[in-house]
C-alpha atoms as a PDB file:
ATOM      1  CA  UNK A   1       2.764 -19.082 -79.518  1.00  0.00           C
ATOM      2  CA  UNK A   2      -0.365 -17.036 -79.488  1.00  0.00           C
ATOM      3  CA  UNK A   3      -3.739 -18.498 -79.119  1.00  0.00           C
ATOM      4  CA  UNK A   4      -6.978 -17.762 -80.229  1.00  0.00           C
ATOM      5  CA  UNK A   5     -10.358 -18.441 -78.854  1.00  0.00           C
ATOM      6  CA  UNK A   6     -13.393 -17.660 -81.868  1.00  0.00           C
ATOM      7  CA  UNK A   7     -17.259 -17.756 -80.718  1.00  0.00           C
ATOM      8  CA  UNK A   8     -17.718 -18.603 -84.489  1.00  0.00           C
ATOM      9  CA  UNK A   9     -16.709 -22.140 -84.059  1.00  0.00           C
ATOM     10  CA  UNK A  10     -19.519 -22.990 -81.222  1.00  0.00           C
ATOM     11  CA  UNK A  11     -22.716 -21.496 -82.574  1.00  0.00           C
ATOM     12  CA  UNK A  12     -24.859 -19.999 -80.352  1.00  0.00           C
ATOM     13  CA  UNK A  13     -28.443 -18.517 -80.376  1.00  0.00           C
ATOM     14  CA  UNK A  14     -26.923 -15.210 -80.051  1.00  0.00           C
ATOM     15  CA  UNK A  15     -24.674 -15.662 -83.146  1.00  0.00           C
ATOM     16  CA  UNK A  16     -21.564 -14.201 -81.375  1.00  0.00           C
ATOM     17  CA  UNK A  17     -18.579 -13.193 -83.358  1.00  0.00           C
ATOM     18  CA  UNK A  18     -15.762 -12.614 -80.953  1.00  0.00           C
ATOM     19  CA  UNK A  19     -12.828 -13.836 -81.726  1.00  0.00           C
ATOM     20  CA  UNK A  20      -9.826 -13.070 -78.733  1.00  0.00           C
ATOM     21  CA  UNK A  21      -6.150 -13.554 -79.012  1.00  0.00           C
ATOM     22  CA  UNK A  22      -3.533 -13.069 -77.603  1.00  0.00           C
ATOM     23  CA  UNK A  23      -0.534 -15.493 -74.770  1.00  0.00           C
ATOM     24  CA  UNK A  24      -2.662 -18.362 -73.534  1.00  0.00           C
ATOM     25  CA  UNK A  25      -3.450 -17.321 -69.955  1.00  0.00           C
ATOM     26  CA  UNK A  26      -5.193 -14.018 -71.422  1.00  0.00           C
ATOM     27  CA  UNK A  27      -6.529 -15.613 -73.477  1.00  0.00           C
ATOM     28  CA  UNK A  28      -8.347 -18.417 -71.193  1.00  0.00           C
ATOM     29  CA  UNK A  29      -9.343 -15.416 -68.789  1.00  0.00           C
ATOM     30  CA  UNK A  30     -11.015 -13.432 -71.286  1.00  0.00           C
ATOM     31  CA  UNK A  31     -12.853 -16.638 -73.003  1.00  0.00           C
ATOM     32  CA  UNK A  32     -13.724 -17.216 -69.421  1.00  0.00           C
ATOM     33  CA  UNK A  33     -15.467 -13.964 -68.509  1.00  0.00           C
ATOM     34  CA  UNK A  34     -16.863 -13.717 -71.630  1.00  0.00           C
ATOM     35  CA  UNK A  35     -18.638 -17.446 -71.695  1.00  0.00           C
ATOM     36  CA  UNK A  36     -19.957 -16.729 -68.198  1.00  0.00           C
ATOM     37  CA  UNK A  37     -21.413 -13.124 -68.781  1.00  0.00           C
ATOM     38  CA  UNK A  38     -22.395 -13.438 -72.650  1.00  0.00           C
ATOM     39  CA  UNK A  39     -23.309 -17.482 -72.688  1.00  0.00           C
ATOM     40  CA  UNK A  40     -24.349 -17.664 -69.427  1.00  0.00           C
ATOM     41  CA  UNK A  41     -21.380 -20.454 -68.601  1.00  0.00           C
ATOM     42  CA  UNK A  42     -20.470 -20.989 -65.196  1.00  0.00           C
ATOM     43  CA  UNK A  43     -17.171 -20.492 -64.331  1.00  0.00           C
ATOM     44  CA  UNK A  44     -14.866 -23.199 -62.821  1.00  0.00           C
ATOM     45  CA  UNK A  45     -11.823 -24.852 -62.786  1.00  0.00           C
ATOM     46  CA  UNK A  46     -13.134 -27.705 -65.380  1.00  0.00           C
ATOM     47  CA  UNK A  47     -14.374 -25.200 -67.523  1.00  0.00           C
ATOM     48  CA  UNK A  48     -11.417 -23.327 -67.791  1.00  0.00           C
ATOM     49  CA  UNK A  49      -9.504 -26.627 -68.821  1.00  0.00           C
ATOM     50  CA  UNK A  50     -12.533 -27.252 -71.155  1.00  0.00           C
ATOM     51  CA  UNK A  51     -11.880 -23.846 -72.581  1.00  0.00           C
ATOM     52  CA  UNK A  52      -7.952 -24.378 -72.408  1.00  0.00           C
ATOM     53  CA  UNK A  53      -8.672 -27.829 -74.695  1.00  0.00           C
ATOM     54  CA  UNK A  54     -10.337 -25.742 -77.777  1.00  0.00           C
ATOM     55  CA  UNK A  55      -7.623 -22.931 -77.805  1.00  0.00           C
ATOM     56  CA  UNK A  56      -6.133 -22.735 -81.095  1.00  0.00           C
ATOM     57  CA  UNK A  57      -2.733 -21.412 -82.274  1.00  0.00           C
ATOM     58  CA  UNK A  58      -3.063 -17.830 -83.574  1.00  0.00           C
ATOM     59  CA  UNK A  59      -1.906 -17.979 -87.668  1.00  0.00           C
ATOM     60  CA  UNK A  60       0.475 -15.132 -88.340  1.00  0.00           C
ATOM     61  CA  UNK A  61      -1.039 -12.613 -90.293  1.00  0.00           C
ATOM     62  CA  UNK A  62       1.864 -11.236 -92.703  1.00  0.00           C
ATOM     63  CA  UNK A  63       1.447  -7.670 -94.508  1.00  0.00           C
END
């Protein structure tokens, strides 16, 4: 299953919009650098899992 991580569900100052998706561990890396270099997060291990606990499943888009 695909997961997504979306900036629009944790309002920030900067009023991000990114949304990334994709297999889990991408996912979590990409949320990771992201948080740390746009949100000024700091990256670690417990942050990762804290990342890893908000990851939603991705909802099939069908054409």
């Amino acid at each position: 299953m695909r997961k997504v991580a979306d900036c629009r569900d944790y309002p920030s100052e900067s009023n991000c919009t990114l949304m990334i998706s994709g297999e889990e561990d991408e996912v979590l890396r990409a949320a990771a650098e992201h948080a740390v270099s746009v949100h000024g997060h700091t990256d670690s291990p417990e942050f990762r899992e804290q990342l890893r606990s908000v990851l939603k499943d991705e909802v099939p888009q069908h054409a």
